[in-house]
Protein backbone atom coordinates (compact mmCIF):
# COMPACT_ATOMS: atom_id res chain seq x y z
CA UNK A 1 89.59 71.51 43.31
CA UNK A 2 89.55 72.60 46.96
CA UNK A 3 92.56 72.95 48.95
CA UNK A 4 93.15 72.50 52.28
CA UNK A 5 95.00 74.98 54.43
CA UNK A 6 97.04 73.02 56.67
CA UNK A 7 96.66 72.34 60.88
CA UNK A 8 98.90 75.21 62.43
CA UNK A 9 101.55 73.84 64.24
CA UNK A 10 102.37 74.72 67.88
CA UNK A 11 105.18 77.25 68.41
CA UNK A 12 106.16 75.11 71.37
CA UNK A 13 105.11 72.33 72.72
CA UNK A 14 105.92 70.96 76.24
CA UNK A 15 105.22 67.31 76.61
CA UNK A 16 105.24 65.72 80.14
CA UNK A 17 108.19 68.00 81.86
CA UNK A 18 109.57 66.89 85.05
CA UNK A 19 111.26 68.82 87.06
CA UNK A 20 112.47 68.36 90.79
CA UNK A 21 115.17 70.84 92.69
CA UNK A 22 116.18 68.44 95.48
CA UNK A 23 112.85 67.22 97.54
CA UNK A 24 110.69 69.87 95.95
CA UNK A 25 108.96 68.53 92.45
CA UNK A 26 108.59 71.99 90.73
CA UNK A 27 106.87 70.46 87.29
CA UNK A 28 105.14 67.22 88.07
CA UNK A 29 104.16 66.06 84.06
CA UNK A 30 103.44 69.37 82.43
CA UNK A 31 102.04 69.25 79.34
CA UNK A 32 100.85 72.14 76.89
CA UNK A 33 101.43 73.35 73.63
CA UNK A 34 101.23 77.31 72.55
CA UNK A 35 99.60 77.96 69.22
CA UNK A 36 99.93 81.19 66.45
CA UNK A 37 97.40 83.79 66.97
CA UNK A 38 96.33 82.86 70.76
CA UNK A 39 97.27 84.82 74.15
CA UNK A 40 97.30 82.00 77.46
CA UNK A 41 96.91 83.25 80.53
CA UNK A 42 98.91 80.99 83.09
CA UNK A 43 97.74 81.18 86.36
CA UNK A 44 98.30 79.91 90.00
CA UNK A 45 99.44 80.76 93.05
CA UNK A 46 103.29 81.75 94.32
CA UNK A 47 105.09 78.15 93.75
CA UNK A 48 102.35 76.63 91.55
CA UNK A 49 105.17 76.04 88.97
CA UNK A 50 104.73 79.33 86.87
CA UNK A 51 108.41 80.41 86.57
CA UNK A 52 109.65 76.76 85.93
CA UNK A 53 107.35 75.95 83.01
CA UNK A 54 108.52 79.89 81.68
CA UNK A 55 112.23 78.62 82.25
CA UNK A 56 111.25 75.29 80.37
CA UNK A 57 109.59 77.11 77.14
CA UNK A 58 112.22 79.94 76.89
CA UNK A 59 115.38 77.47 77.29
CA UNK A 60 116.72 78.51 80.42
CA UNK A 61 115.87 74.95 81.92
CA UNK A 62 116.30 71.34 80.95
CA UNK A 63 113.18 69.18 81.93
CA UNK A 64 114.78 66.51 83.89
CA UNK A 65 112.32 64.37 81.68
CA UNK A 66 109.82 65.27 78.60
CA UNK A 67 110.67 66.93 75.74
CA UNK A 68 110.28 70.40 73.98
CA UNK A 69 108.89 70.64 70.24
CA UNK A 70 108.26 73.23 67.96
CA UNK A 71 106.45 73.62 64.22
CA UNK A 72 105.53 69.58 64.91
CA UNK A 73 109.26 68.47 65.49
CA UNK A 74 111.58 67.75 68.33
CA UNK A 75 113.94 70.13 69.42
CA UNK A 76 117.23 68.60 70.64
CA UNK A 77 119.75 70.47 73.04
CA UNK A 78 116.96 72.77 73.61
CA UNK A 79 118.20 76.19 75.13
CA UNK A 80 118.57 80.10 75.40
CA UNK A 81 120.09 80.05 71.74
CA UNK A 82 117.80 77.51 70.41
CA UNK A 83 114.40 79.20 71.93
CA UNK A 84 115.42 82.34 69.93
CA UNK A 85 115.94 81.38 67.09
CA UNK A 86 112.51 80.09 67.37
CA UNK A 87 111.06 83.34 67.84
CA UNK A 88 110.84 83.01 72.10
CA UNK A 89 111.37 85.82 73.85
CA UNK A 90 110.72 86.66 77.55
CA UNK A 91 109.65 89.47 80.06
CA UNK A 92 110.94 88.32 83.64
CA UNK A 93 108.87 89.07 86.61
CA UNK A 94 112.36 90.16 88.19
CA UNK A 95 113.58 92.96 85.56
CA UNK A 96 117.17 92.11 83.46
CA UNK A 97 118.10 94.87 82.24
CA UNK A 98 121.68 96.10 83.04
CA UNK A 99 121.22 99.24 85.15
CA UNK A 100 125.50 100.62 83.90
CA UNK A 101 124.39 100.24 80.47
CA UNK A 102 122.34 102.53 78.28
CA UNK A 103 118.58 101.32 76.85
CA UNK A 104 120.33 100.82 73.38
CA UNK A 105 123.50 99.44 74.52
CA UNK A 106 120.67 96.55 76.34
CA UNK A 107 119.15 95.95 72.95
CA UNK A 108 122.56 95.27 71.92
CA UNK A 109 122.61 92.46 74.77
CA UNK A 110 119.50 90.84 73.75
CA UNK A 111 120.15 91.12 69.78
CA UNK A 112 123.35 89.60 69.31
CA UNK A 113 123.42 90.13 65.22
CA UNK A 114 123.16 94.33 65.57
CA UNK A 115 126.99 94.47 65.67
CA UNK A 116 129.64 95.99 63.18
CA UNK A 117 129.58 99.80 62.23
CA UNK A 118 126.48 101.90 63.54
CA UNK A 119 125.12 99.03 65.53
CA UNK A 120 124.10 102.17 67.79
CA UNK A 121 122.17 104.05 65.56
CA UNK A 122 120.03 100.69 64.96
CA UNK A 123 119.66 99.68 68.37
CA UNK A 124 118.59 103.33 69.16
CA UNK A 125 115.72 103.05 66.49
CA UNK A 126 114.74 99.41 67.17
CA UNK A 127 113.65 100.26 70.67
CA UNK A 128 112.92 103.30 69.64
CA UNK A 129 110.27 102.37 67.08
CA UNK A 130 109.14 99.49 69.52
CA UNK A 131 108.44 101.56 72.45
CA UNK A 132 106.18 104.09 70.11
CA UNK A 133 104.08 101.32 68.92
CA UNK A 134 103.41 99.84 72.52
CA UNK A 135 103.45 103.15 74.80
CA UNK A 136 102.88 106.40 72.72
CA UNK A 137 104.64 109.67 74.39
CA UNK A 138 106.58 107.07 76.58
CA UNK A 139 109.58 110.04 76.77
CA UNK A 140 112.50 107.58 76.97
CA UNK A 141 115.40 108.25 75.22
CA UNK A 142 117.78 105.41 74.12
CA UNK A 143 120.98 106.45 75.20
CA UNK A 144 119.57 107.22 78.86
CA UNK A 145 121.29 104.89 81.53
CA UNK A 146 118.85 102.38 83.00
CA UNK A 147 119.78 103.15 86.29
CA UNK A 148 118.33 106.42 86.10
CA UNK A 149 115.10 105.31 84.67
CA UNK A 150 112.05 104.39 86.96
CA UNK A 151 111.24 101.31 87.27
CA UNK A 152 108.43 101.61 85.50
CA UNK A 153 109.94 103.11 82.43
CA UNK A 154 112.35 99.92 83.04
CA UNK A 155 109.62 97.85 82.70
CA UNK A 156 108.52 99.54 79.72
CA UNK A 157 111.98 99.19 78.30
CA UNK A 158 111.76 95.04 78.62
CA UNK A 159 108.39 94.95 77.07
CA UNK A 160 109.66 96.56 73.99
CA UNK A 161 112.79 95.19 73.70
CA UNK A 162 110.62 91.25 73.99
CA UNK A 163 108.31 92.70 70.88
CA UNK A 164 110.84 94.23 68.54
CA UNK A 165 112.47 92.77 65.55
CA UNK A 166 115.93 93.17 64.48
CA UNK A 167 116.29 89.81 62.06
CA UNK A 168 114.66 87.39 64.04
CA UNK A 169 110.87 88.64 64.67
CA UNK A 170 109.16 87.66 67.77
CA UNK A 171 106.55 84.60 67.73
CA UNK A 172 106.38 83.99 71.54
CA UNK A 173 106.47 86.19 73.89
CA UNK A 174 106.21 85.23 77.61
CA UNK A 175 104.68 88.10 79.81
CA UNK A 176 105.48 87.70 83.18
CA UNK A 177 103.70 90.19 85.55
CA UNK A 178 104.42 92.70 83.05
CA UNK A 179 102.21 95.32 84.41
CA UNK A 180 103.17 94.44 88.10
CA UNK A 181 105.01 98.61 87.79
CA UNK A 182 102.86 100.28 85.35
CA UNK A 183 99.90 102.45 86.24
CA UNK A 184 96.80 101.80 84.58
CA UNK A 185 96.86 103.65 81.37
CA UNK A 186 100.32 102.17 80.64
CA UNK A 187 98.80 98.86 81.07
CA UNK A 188 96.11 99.48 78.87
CA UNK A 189 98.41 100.36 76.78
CA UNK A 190 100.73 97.34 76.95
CA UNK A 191 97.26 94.84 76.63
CA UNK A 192 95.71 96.93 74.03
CA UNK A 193 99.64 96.14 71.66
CA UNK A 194 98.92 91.85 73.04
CA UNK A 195 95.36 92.17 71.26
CA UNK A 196 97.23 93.52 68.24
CA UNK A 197 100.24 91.19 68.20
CA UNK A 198 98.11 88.18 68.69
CA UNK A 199 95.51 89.15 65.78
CA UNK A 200 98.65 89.55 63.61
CA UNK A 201 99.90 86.10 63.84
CA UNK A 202 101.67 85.83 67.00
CA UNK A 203 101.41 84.25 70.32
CA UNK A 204 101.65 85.58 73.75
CA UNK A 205 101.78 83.27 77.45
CA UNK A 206 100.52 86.09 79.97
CA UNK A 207 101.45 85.46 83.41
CA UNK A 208 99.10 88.11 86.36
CA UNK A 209 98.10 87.52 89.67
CA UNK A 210 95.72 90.40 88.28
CA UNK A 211 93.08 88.10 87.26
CA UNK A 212 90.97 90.81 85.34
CA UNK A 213 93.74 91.52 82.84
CA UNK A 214 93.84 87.58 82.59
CA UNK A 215 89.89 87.47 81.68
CA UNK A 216 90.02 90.42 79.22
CA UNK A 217 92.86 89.55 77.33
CA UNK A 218 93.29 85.36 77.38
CA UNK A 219 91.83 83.54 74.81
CA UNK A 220 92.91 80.17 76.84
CA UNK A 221 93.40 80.13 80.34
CA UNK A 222 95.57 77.42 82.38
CA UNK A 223 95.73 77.22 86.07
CA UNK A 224 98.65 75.69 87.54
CA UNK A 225 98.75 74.48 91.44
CA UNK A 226 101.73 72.66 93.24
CA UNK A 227 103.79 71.83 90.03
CA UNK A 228 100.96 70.18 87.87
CA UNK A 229 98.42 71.86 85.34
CA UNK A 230 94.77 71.91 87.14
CA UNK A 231 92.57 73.22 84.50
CA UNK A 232 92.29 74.54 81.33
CA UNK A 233 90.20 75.94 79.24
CA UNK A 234 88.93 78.87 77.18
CA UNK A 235 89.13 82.23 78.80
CA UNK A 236 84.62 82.44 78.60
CA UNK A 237 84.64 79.46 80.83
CA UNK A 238 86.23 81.37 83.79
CA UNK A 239 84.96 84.08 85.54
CA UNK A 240 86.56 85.59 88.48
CA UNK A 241 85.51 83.50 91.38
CA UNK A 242 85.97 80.07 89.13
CA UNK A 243 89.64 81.15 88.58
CA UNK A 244 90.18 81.89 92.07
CA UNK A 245 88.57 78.27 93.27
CA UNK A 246 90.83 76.36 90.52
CA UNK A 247 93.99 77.98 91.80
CA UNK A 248 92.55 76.28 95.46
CA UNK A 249 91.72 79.22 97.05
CA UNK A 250 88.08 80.29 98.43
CA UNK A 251 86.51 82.99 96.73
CA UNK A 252 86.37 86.19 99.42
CA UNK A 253 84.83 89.43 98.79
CA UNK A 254 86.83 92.65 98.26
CA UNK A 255 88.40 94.26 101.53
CA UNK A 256 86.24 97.29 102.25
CA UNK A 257 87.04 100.54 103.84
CA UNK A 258 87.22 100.88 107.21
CA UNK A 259 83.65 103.13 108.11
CA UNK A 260 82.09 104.17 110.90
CA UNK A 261 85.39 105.52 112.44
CA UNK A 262 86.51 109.00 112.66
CA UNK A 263 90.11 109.99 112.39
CA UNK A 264 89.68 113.23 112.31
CA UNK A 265 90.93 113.56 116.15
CA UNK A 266 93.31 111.11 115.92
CA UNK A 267 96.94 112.55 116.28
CA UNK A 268 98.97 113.37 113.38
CA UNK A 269 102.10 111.10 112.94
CA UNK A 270 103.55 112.24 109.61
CA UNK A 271 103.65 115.64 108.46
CA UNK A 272 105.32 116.81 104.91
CA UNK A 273 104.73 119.81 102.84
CA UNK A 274 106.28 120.51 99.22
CA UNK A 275 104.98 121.61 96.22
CA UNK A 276 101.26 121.21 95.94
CA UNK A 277 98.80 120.23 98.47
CA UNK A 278 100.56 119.54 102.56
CA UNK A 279 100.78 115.56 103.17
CA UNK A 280 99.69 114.13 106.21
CA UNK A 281 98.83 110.79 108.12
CA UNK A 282 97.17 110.11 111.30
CA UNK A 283 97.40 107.66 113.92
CA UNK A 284 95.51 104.10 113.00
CA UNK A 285 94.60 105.51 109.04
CA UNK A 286 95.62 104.14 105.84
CA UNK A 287 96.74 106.56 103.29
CA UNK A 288 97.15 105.92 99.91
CA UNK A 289 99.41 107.72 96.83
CA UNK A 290 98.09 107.52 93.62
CA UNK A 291 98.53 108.60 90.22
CA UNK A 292 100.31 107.73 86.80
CA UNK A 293 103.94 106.42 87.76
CA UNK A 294 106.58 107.74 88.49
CA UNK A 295 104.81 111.03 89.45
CA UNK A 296 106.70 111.62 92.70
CA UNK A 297 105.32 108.84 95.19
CA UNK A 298 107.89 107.20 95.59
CA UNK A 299 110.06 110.37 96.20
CA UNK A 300 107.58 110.86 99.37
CA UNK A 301 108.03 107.64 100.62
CA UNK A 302 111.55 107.76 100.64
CA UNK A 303 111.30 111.58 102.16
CA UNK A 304 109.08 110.60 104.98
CA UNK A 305 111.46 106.95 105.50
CA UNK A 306 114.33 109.76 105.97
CA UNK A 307 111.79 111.67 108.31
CA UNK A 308 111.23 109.09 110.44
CA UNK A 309 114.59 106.94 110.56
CA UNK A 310 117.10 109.85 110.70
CA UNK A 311 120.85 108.07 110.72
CA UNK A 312 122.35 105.07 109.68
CA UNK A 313 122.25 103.22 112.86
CA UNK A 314 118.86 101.22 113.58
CA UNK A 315 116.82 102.54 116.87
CA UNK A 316 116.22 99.53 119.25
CA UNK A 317 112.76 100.93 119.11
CA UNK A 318 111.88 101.29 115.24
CA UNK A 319 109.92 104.69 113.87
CA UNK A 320 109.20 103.58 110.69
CA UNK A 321 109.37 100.07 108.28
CA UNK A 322 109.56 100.08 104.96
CA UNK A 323 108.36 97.72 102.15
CA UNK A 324 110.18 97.70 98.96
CA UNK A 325 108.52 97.47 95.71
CA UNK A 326 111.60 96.44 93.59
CA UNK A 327 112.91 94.11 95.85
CA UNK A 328 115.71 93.01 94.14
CA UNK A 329 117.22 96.58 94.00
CA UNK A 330 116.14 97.55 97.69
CA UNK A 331 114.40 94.58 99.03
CA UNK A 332 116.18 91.50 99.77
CA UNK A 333 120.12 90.41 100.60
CA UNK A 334 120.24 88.07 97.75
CA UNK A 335 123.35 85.86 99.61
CA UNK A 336 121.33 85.53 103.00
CA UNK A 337 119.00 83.00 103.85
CA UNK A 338 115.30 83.68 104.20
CA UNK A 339 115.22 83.40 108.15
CA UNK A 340 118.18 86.22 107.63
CA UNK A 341 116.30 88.27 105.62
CA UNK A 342 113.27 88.59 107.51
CA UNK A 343 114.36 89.06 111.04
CA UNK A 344 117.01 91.54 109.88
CA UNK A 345 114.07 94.55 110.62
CA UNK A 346 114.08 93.00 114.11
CA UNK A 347 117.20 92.63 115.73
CA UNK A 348 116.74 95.10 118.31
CA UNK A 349 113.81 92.63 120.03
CA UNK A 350 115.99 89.58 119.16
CA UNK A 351 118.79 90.13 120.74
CA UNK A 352 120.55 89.40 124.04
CA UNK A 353 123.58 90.64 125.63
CA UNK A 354 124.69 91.65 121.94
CA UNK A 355 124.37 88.20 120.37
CA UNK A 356 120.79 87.17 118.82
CA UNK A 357 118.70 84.68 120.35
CA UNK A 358 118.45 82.13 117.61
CA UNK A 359 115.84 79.98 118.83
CA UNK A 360 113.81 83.40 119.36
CA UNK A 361 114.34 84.32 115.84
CA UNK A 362 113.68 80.63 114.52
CA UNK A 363 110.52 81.18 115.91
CA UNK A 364 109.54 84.81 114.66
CA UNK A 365 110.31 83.54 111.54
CA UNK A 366 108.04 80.35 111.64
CA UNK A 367 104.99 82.37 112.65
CA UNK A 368 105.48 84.38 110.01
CA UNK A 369 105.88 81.59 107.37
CA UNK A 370 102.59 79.78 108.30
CA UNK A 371 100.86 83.41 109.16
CA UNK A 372 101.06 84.50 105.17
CA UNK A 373 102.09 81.06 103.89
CA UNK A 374 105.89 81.72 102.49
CA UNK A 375 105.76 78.41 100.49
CA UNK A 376 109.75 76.84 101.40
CA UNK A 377 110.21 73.44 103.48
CA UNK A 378 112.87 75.74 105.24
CA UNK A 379 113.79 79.36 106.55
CA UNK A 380 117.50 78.28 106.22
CA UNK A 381 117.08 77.67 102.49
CA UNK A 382 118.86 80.60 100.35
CA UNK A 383 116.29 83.45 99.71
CA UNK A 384 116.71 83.39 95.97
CA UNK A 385 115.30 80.03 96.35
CA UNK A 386 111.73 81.39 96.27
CA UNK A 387 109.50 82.53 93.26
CA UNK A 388 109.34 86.00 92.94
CA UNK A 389 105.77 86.70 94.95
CA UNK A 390 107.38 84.94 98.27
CA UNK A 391 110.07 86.97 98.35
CA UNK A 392 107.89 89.88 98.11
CA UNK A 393 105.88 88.20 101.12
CA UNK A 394 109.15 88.24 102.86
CA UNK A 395 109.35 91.60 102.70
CA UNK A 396 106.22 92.32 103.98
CA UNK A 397 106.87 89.83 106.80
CA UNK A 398 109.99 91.69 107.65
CA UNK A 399 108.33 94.74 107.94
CA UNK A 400 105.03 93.79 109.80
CA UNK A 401 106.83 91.94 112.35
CA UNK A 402 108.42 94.89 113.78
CA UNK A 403 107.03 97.00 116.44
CA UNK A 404 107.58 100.37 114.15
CA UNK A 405 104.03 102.31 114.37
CA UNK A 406 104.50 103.52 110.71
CA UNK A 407 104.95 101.34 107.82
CA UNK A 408 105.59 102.80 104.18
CA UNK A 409 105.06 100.81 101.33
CA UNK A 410 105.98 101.24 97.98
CA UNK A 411 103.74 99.36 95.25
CA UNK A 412 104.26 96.34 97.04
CA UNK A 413 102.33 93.93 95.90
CA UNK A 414 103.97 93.16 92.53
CA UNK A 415 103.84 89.65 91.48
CA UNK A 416 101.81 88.24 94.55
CA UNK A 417 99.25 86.38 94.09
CA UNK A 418 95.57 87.06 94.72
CA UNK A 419 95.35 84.85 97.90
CA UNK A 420 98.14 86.44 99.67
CA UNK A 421 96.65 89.91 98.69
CA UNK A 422 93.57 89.05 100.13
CA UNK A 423 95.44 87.96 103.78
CA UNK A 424 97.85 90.98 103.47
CA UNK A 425 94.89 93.31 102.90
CA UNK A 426 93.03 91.64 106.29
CA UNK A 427 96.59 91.92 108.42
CA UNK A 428 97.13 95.61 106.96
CA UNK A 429 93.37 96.59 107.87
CA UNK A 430 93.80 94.43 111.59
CA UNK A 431 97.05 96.64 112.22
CA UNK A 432 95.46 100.10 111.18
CA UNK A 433 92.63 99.67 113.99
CA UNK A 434 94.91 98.41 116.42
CA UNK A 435 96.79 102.17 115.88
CA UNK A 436 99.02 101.66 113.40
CA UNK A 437 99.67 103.67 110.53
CA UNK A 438 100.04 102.97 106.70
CA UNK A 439 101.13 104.57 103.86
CA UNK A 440 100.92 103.02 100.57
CA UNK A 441 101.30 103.59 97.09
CA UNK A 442 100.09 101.37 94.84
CA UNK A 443 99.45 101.29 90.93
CA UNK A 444 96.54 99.06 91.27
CA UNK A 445 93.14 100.64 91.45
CA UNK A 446 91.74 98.32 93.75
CA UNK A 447 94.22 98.21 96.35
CA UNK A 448 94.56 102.14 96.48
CA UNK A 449 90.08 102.04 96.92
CA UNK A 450 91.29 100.14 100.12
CA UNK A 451 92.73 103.18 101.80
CA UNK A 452 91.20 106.00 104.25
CA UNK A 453 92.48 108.70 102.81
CA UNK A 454 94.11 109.09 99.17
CA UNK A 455 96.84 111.97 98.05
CA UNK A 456 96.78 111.90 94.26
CA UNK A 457 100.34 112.85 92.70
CA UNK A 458 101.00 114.49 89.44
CA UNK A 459 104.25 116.06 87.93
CA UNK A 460 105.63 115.31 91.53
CA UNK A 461 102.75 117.65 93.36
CA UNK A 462 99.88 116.53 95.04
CA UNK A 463 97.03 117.59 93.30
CA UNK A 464 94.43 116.14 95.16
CA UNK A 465 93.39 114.85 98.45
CA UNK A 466 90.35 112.21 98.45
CA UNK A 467 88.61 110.93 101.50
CA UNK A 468 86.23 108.57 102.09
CA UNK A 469 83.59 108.09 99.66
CA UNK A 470 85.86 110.25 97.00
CA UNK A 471 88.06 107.77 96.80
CA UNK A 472 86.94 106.23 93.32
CA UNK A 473 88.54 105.12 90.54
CA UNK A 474 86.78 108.55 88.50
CA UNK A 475 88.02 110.26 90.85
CA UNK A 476 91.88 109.47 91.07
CA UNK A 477 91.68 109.20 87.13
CA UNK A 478 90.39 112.97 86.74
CA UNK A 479 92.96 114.23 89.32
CA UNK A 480 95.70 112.26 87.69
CA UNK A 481 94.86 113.68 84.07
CA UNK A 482 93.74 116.86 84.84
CA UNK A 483 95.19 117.83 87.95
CA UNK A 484 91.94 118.35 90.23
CA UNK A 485 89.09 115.93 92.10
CA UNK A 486 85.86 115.29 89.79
């Protein structure tokens, strides 16, 4: 007699979720259903609906109508709790960790059951054990205090902490730009344990505006645009350019380097020497930091912001603008409104007599908006209003709308999506030839190839400098590993 193995059920399953925050329709009739032993990549621009539908699966949001199933069965007064116990965890794009509170003492948060005696000692291995399966010699220790962790070891944390198992093991987990801090052997890393996790059984929704991770590691692939689902289908059926097109963007080719140009006689606007090789930046040039994370880039940045910007009071005509990577720790004002938070870089050319010139400022701001497409029917609206990638393009609008000739940037494109890379990379290169100078560290490949000149960092030296046609992916690898140019 032969027996049947029976249909696997979906995990979850989403069935026509509506979703509307005043006049803006956020989920317009979503529908999709996440099965054992597959990764989906979900896909779309900043706004498409990404972060609602995540909100929707893991329980944080009540479809206004639809419903949520799982294992073939309704689930009523789905939420937080409920999603759970179901085996749903989730990586937010914005990290959630508790920066006063030690790694174990967060695994404590998100595992409610580790109390009574030694609940320490458990949470210590859990995350412990976790973090050595996903990122091998990831040196954190689990009574270190989040706050003093970089946030890419942050990152790291959260990823472990969704994958690890203390009573309830994980069936879903919900990546959300989970590489958007990690350099690229960490993320090889982190997609090499999805591969694993989804062979073994489980399931995995991967959320990138990185669309090669989204190719090599999707099995399905859904493309969401203005709140509705747009295509779907498996991961072969896409390549690059396809993807790009069904998010409703046209396909461009990469950015290239600027050639044809010497800067070798143009003056030298940032000077810094340390340990290893001595820094510098010229007028009109794009320079680039690279190398494994949390190597000491960001420690220049901040040394050459200091260099440049000298007290706390704000120069009427700015040295230097800076572009936070983690913008919710050093980014945005979280209570001010977006108009607010982009013209704050800017109040030295908006104001009059002491008071600023609102309708001046109104404007600035609208130019902006349309110039790289913040997606909110107002400026006024709070700034925590906006997905996670259009705050980010706030930032950048806040910076590049000053007059300061030097702008830093620290890994600044995390969570934005490829279209808005693709304008920022045209505006960046259109300000460099008009004289202005960038400096940019970045732990995507392709965006540090996009730079003049590239410093490569390790153990918090620069190890090696790499100009022109050195600058290669080979090449910043080798230096990064082994401490000198291939």
């Amino acid at each position: 007699m032969t027996h049947k193995t029976a249909p696997a059920h979906p995990i979850i399953e989403v069935e026509d979720a509506r979703i509307s925050f005043g006049a803006v329709r956020a989920l317009d009739g979503v529908s999709l259903a996440i099965m054992p032993g597959e990764c989906v990549g979900l896909v779309g621009h900043n706004g498409a609906g990404k972060s609602t539908i995540v909100n929707v699966i893991n329980g944080g949001l009540t479809p206004d109508t639809g419903r949520v199933a799982s294992n073939g069965g309704a689930l009523e007064r789905y939420g937080i709790n409920v999603a759970r116990a179901h085996g749903v965890r989730c990586v937010f794009q914005e990290l959630s960790l508790c920066p006063n509170l030690t790694v174990a003492e967060n695994v404590r948060i998100m595992h409610r059951n580790l109390g009574g005696a030694g609940w320490r000692g458990r949470a210590r291995r859990i995350i412990g054990e976790s973090l050595d399966r996903i990122f091998p010699d990831h040196g954190i220790d689990g009574d270190e205090t989040v706050g003093t962790l970089s946030i890419a070891e942050r990152q790291m944390v959260e990823i472990a902490m969704a994958f690890s198992d203390a009573g309830t093991p994980p069936r879903l987990v919900i990546l959300d730009e989970p590489t958007s801090s990690l350099d690229a052997s960490l993320a090889r890393q982190m997609l090499t344990h999805v591969r694993r996790f989804v062979e073994a059984g489980g399931a995995v929704i991967f959320i990138s505006h990185i669309l090669h991770e989204i190719l090599a590691t999707a099995d399905r692939i859904i493309v969401m645009k203005d709140g509705r689902i747009v295509a779907e289908r498996p991961a072969g059926g896409f390549d690059a350019n396809s993807l790009f097109e069904a998010m409703g963007s046209v396909a461009k080719g990469a950015a290239a380097r600027r050639q044809n140009r010497d800067l070798a006689a143009a003056p030298i606007v940032l000077r810094q020497t340390g340990s290893g090789l001595p820094f510098t930046a010229r007028e009109g040039e794009i320079v680039g930091l690279a190398g494994l994370s949390g190597h000491g880039q960001t420690e220049m940045l901040l040394k050459l912001h200091a260099l440049r910007s000298g007290n706390w009071r704000p120069r009427r005509d700015p040295a230097v603008a800076f572009v936070a990577g983690d913008r919710r720790l050093n980014g945005i004002f979280e209570l001010w409104s977006i108009l607010k938070n982009l013209s704050v870089a800017s109040l030295g050319d908006l104001t009059r007599h002491g008071l600023v010139d609102e309708k001046a400022e109104e404007a600035r701001a609208e130019s902006w908006k349309a110039r790289i497409e913040i997606r909110t029917q107002s400026m006024a609206n709070p700034v925590l209003s906006l997905s996670g990638g259009n705050q980010q393009k706030v930032l950048f609008a806040r910076a590049l709308s000053t007059r300061a000739p030097v702008v830093l940037m620290d890994d600044p494109m995390r969570g934005v999506d490829v279209g808005t890379k693709q304008e920022v990379y045209r505006i960046i290169r259109s300000e460099a030839e008009a004289g202005r100078t960038f400096v940019w560290y970045s732990t995507e490949m392709e965006e540090v190839c996009l730079c003049d000149r590239v410093y490569v960092f390790r153990e918090g030296a620069i190890v090696a400098e790499l100009d022109g046609d050195e600058v290669s992916e080979k090449n910043i690898l080798a230096a990064s590993f082994q401490g000198a140019a291939a």
